[in-house]
Every structure is written in C-alpha cells, then in structure tokens.
PDB file of N, CA and C in Angstrom:
ATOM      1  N   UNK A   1      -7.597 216.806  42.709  1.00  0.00           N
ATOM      2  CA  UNK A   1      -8.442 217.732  43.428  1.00  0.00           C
ATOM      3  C   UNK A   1      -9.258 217.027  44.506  1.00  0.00           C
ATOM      4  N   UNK A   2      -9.372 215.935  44.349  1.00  0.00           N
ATOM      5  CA  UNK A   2     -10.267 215.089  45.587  1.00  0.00           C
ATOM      6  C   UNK A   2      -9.388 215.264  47.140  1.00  0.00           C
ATOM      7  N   UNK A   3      -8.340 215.237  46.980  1.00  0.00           N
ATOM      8  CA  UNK A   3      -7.870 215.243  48.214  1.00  0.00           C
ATOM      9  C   UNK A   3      -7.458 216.718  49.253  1.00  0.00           C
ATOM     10  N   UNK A   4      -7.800 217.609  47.903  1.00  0.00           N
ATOM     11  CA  UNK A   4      -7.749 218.577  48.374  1.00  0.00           C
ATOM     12  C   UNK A   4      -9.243 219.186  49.087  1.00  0.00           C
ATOM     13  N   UNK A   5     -10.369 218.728  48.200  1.00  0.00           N
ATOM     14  CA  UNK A   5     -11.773 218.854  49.111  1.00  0.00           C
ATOM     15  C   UNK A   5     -11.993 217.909  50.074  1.00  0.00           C
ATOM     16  N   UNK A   6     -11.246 216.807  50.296  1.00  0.00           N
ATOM     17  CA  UNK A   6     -11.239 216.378  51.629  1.00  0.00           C
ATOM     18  C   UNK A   6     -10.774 217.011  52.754  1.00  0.00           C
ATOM     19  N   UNK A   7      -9.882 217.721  51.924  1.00  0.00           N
ATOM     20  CA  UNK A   7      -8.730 218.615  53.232  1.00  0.00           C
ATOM     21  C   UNK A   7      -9.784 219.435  53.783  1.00  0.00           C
ATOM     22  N   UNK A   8     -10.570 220.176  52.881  1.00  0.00           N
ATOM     23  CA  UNK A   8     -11.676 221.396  53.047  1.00  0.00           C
ATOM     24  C   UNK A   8     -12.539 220.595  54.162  1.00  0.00           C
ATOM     25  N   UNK A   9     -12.736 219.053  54.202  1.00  0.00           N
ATOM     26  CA  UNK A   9     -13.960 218.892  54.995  1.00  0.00           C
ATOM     27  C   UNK A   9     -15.150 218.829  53.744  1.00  0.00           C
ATOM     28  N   UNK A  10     -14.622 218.706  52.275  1.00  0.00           N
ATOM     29  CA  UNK A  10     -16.043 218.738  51.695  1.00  0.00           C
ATOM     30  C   UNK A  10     -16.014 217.175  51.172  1.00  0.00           C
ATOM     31  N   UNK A  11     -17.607 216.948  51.589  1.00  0.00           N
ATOM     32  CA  UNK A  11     -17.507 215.206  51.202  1.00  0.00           C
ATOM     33  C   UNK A  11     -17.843 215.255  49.533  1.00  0.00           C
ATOM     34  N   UNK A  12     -17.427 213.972  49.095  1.00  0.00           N
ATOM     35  CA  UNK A  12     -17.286 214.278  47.556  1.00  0.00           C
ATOM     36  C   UNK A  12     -17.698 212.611  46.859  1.00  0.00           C
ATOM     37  N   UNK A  13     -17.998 213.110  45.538  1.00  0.00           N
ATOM     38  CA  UNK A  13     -18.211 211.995  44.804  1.00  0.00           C
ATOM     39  C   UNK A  13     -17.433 211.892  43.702  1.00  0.00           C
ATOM     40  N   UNK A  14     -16.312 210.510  43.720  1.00  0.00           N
ATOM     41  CA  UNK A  14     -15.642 210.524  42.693  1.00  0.00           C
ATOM     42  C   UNK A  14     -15.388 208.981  42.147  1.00  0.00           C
ATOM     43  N   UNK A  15     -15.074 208.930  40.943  1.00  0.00           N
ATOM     44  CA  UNK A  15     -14.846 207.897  40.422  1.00  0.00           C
ATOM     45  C   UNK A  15     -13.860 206.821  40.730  1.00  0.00           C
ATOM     46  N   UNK A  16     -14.062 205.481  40.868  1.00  0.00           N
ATOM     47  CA  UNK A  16     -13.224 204.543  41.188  1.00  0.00           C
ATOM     48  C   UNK A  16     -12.378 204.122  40.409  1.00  0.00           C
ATOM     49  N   UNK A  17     -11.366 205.027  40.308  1.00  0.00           N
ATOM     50  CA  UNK A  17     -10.615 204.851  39.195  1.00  0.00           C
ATOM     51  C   UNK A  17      -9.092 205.271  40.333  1.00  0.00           C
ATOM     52  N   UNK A  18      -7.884 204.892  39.935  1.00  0.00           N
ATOM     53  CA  UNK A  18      -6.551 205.132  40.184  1.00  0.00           C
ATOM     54  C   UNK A  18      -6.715 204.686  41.803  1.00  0.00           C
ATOM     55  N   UNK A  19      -5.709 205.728  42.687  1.00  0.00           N
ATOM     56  CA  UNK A  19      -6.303 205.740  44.078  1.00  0.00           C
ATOM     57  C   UNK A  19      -7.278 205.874  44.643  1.00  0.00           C
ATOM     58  N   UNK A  20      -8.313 206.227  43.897  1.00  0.00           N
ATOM     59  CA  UNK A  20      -9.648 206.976  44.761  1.00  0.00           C
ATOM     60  C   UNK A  20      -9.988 205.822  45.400  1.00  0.00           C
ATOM     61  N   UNK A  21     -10.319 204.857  45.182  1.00  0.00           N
ATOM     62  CA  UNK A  21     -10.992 203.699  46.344  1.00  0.00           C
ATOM     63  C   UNK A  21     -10.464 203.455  47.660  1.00  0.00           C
ATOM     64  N   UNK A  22      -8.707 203.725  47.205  1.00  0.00           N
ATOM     65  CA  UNK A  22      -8.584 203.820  49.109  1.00  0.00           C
ATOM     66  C   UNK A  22      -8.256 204.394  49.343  1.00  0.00           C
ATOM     67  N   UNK A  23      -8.381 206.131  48.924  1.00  0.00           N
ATOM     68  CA  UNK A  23      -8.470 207.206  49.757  1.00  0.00           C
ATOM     69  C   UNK A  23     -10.018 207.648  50.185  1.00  0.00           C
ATOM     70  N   UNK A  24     -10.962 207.309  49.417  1.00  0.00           N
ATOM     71  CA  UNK A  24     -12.458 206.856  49.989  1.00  0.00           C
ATOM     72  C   UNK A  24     -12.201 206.129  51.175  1.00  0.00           C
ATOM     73  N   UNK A  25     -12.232 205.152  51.411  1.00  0.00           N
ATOM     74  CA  UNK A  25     -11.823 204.286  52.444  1.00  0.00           C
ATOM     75  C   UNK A  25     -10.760 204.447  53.390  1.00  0.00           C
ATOM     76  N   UNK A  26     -10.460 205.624  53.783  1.00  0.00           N
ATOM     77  CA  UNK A  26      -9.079 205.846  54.481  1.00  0.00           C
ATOM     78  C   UNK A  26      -9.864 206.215  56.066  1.00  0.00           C
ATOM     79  N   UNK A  27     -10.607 207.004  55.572  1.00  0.00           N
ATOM     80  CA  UNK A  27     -11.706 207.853  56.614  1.00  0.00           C
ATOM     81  C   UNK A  27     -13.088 207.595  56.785  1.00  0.00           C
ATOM     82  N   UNK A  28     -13.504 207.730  57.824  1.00  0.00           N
ATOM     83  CA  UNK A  28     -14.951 207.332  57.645  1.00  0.00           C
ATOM     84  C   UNK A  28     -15.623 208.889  57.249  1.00  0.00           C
ATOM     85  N   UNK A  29     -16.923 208.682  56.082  1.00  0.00           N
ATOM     86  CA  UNK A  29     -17.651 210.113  55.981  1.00  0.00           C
ATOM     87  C   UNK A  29     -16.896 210.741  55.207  1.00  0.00           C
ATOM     88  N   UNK A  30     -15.888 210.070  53.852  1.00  0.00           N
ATOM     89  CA  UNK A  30     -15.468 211.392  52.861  1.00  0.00           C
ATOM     90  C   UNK A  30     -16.451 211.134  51.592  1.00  0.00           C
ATOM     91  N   UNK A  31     -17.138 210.579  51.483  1.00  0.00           N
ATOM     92  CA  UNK A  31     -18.134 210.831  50.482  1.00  0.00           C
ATOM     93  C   UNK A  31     -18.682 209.273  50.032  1.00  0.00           C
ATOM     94  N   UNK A  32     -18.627 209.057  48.435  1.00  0.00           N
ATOM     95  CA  UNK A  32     -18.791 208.079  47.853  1.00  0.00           C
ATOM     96  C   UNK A  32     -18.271 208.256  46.963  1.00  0.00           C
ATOM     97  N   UNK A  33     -17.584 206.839  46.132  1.00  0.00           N
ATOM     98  CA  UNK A  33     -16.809 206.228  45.866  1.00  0.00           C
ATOM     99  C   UNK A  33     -17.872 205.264  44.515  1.00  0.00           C
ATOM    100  N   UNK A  34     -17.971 205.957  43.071  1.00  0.00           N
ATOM    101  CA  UNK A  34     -19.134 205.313  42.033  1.00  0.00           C
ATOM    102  C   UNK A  34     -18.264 204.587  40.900  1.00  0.00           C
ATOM    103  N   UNK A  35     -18.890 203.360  40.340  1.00  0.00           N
ATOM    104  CA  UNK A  35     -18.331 203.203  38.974  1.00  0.00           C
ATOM    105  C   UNK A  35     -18.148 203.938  37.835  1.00  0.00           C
ATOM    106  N   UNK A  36     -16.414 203.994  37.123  1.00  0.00           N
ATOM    107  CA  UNK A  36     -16.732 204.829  36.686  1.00  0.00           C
ATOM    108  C   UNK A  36     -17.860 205.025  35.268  1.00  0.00           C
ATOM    109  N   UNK A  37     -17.662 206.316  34.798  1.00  0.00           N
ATOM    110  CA  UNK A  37     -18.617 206.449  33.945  1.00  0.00           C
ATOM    111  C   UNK A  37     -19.856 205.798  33.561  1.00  0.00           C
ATOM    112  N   UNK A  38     -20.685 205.037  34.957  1.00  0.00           N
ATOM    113  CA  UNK A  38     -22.185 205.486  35.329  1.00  0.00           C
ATOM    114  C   UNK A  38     -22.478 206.414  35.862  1.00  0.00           C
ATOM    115  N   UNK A  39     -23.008 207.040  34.776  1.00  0.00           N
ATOM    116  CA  UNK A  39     -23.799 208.553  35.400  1.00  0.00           C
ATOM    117  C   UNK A  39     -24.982 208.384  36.270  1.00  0.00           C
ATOM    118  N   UNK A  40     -25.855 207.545  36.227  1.00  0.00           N
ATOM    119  CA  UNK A  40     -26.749 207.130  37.009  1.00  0.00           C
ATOM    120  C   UNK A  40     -26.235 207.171  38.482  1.00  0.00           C
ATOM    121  N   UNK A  41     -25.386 206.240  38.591  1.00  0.00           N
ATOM    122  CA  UNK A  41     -24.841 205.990  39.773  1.00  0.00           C
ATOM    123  C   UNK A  41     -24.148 207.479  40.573  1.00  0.00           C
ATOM    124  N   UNK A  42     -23.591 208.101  39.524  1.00  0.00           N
ATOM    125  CA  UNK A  42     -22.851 209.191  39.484  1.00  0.00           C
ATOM    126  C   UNK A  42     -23.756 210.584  40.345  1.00  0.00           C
ATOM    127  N   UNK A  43     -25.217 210.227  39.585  1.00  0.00           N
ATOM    128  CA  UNK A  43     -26.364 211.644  39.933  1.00  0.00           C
ATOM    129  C   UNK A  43     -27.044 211.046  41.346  1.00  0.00           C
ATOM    130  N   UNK A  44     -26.796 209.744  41.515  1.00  0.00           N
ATOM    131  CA  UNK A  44     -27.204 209.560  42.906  1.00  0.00           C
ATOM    132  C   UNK A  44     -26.751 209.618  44.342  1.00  0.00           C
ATOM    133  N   UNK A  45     -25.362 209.423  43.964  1.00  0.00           N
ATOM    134  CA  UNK A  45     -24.508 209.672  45.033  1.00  0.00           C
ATOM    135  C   UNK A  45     -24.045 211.247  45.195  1.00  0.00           C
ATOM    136  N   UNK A  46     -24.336 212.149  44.277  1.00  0.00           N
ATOM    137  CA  UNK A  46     -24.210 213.054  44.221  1.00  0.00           C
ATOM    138  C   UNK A  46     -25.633 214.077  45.195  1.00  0.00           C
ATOM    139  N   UNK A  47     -26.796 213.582  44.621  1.00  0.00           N
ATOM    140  CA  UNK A  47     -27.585 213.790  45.642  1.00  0.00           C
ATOM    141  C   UNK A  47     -28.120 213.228  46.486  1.00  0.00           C
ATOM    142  N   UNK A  48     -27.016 212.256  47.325  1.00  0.00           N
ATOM    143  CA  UNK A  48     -27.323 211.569  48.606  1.00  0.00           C
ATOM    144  C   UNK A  48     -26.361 212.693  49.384  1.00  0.00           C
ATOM    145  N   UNK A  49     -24.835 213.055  48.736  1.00  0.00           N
ATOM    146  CA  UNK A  49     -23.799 213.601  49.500  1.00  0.00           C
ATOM    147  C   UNK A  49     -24.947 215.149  49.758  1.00  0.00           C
ATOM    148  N   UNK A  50     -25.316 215.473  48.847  1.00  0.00           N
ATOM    149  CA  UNK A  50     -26.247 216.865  48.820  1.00  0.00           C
ATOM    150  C   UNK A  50     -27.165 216.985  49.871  1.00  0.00           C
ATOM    151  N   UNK A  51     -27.929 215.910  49.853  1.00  0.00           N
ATOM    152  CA  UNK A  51     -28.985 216.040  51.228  1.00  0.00           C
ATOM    153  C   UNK A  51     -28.399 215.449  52.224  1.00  0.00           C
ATOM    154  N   UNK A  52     -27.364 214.716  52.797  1.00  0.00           N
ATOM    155  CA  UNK A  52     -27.016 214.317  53.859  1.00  0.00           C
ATOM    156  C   UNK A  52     -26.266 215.499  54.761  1.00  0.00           C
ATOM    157  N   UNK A  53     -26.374 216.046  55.764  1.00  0.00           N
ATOM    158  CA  UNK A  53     -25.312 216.646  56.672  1.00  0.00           C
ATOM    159  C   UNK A  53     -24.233 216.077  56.374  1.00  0.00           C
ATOM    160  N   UNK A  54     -22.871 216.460  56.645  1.00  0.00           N
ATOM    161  CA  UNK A  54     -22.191 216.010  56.897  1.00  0.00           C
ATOM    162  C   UNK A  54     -21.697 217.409  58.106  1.00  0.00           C
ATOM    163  N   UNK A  55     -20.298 216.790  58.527  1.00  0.00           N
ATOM    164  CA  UNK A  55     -19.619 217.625  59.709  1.00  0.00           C
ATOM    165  C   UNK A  55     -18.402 218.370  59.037  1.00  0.00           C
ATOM    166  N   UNK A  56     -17.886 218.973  58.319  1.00  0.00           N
ATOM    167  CA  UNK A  56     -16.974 219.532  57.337  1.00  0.00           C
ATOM    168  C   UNK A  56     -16.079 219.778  58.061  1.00  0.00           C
ATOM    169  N   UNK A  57     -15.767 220.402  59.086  1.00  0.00           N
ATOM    170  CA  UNK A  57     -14.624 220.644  60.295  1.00  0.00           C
ATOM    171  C   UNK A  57     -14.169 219.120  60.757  1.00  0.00           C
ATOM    172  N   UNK A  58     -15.251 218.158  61.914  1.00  0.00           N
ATOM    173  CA  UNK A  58     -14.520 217.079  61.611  1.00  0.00           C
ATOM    174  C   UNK A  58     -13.800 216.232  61.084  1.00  0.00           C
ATOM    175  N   UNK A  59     -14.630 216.271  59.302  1.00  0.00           N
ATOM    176  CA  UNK A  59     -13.713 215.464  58.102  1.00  0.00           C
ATOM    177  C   UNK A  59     -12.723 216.602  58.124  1.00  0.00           C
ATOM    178  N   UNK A  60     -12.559 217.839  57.740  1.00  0.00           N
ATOM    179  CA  UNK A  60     -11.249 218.423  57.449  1.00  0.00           C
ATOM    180  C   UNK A  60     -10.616 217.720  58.750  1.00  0.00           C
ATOM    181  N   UNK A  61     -10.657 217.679  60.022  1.00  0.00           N
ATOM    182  CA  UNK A  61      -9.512 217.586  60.745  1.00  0.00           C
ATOM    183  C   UNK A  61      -8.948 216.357  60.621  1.00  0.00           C
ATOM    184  N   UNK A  62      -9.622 215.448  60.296  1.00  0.00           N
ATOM    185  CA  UNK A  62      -9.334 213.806  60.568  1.00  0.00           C
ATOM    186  C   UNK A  62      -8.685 213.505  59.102  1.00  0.00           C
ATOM    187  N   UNK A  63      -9.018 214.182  58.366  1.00  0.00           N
ATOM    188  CA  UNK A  63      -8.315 214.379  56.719  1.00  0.00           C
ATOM    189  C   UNK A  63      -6.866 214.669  56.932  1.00  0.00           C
ATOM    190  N   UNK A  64      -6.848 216.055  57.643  1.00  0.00           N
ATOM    191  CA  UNK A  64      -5.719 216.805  57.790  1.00  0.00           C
ATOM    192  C   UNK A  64      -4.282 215.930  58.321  1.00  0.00           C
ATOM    193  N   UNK A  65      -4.560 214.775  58.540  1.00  0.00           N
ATOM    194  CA  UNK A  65      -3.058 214.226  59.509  1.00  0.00           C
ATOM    195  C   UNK A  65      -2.076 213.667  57.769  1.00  0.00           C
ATOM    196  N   UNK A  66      -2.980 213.381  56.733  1.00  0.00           N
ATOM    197  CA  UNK A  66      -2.537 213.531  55.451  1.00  0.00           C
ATOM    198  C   UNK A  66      -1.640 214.090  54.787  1.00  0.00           C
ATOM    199  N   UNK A  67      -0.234 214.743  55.295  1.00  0.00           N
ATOM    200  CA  UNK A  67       0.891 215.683  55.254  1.00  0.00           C
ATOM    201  C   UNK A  67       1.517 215.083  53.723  1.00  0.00           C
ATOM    202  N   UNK A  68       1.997 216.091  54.028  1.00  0.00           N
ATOM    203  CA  UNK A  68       3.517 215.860  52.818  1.00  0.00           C
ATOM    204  C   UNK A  68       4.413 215.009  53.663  1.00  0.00           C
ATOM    205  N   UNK A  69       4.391 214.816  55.078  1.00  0.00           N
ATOM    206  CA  UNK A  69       5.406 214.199  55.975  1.00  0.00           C
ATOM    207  C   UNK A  69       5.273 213.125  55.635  1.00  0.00           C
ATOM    208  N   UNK A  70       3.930 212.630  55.765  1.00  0.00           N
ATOM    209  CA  UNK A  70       2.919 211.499  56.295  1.00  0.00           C
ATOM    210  C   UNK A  70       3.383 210.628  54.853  1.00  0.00           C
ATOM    211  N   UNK A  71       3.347 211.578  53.859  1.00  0.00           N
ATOM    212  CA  UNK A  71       3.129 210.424  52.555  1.00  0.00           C
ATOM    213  C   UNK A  71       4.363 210.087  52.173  1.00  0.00           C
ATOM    214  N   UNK A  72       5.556 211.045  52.341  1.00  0.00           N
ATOM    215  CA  UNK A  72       7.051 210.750  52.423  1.00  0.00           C
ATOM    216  C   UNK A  72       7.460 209.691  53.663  1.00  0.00           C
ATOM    217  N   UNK A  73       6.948 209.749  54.768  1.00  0.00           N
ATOM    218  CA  UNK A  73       7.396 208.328  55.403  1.00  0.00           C
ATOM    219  C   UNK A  73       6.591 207.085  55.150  1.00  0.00           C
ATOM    220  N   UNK A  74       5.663 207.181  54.345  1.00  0.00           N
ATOM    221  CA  UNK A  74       5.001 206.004  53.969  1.00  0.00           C
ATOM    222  C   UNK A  74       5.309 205.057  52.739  1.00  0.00           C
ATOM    223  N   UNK A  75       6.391 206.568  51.621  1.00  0.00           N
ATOM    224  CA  UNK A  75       6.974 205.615  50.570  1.00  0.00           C
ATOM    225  C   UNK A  75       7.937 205.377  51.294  1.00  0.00           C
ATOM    226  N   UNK A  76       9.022 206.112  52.568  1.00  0.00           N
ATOM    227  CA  UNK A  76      10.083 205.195  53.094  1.00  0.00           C
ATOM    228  C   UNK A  76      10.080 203.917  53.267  1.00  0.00           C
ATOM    229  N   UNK A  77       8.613 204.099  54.272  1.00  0.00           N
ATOM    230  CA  UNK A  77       8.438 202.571  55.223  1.00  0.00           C
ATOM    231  C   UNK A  77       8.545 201.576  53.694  1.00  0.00           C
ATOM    232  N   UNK A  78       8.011 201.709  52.841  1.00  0.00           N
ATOM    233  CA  UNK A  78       7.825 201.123  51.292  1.00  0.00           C
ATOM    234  C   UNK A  78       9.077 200.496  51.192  1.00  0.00           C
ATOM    235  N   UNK A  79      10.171 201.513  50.688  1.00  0.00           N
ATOM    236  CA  UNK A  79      11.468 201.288  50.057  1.00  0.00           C
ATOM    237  C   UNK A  79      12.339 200.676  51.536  1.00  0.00           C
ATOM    238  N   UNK A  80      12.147 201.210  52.606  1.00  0.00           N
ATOM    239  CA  UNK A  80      12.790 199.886  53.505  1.00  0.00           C
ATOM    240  C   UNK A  80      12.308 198.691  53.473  1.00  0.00           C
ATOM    241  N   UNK A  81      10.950 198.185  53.417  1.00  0.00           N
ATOM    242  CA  UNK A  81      10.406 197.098  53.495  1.00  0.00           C
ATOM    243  C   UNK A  81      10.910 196.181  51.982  1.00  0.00           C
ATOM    244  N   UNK A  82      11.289 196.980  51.040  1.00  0.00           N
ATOM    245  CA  UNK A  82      11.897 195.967  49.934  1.00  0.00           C
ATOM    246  C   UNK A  82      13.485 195.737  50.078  1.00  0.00           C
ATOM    247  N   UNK A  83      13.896 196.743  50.681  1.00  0.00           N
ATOM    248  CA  UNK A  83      15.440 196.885  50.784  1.00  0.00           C
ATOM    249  C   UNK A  83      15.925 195.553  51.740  1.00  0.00           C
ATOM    250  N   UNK A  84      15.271 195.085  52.152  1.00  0.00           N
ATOM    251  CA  UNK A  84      15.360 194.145  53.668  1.00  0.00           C
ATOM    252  C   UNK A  84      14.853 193.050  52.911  1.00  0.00           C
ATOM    253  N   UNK A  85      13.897 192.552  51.936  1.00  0.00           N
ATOM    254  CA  UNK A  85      13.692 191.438  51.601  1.00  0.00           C
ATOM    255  C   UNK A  85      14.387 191.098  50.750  1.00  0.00           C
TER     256      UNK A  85
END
C-alpha cells in the first residue's frame, strides 16, 4: 500500500523494512522512512509528515513515471545484465 499513497501524492510513514528504504529514497518529499517497531520514532515522524505541507500533485506526478512498464524493463535491464556476464 505505500506505493500506492505515493501514487496519490500522499507523503507517508513507513517502516524500514523489505523495499521501503529505497523506495523512500527514490524521490525527494515521499515521507519518512522509521526503524522498525519504534513507536516513538514511529509517532514522530508521523506528526512531522502531519504538520508539514507537502505538494500532493507534485509528489503524485514525479511518483507517477513508476509504471508497470518502468518496473518490467528494470527486471529486463536485470536479467540482461546477468545473461552477458
């Protein structure tokens, strides 16, 4: 579901767990990125994302180049780059 409220343009707080660290890091302004299961950490970044503006149309658009295309030629580029070594 994180990548789908990025799509929205909504900035988000999620745990650093699996991919999330570099889909945090893909874009500038999709939220924050907490250890997991500190809640501390968890209730703060939560109300930093809360009181900060953000631009929700910008992040959706700059999110949006994120396709089904995009992620299918990226495991290509993958499986050519081993096929060749």
């Amino acid at each position: 579901m994180l990548t789908e409220a990025l799509a929205c343009g909504t900035p988000a707080v999620a745990a650093n767990v699996g991919s999330v660290p570099e889909i945090m890091v893909s874009e500038e302004n999709l939220g924050i990125c907490v250890e997991n299961e500190n809640i501390g950490e968890f209730i703060s970044a939560l109300q930093k994302v809360l009181l900060n503006p953000y631009d929700r149309k910008l992040s959706a658009n700059k999110f949006s180049k994120y396709t089904w295309d995009w992620c299918a030629q990226k495991v290509m580029e993958v499986i050519n780059a081993k096929t060749l070594n």
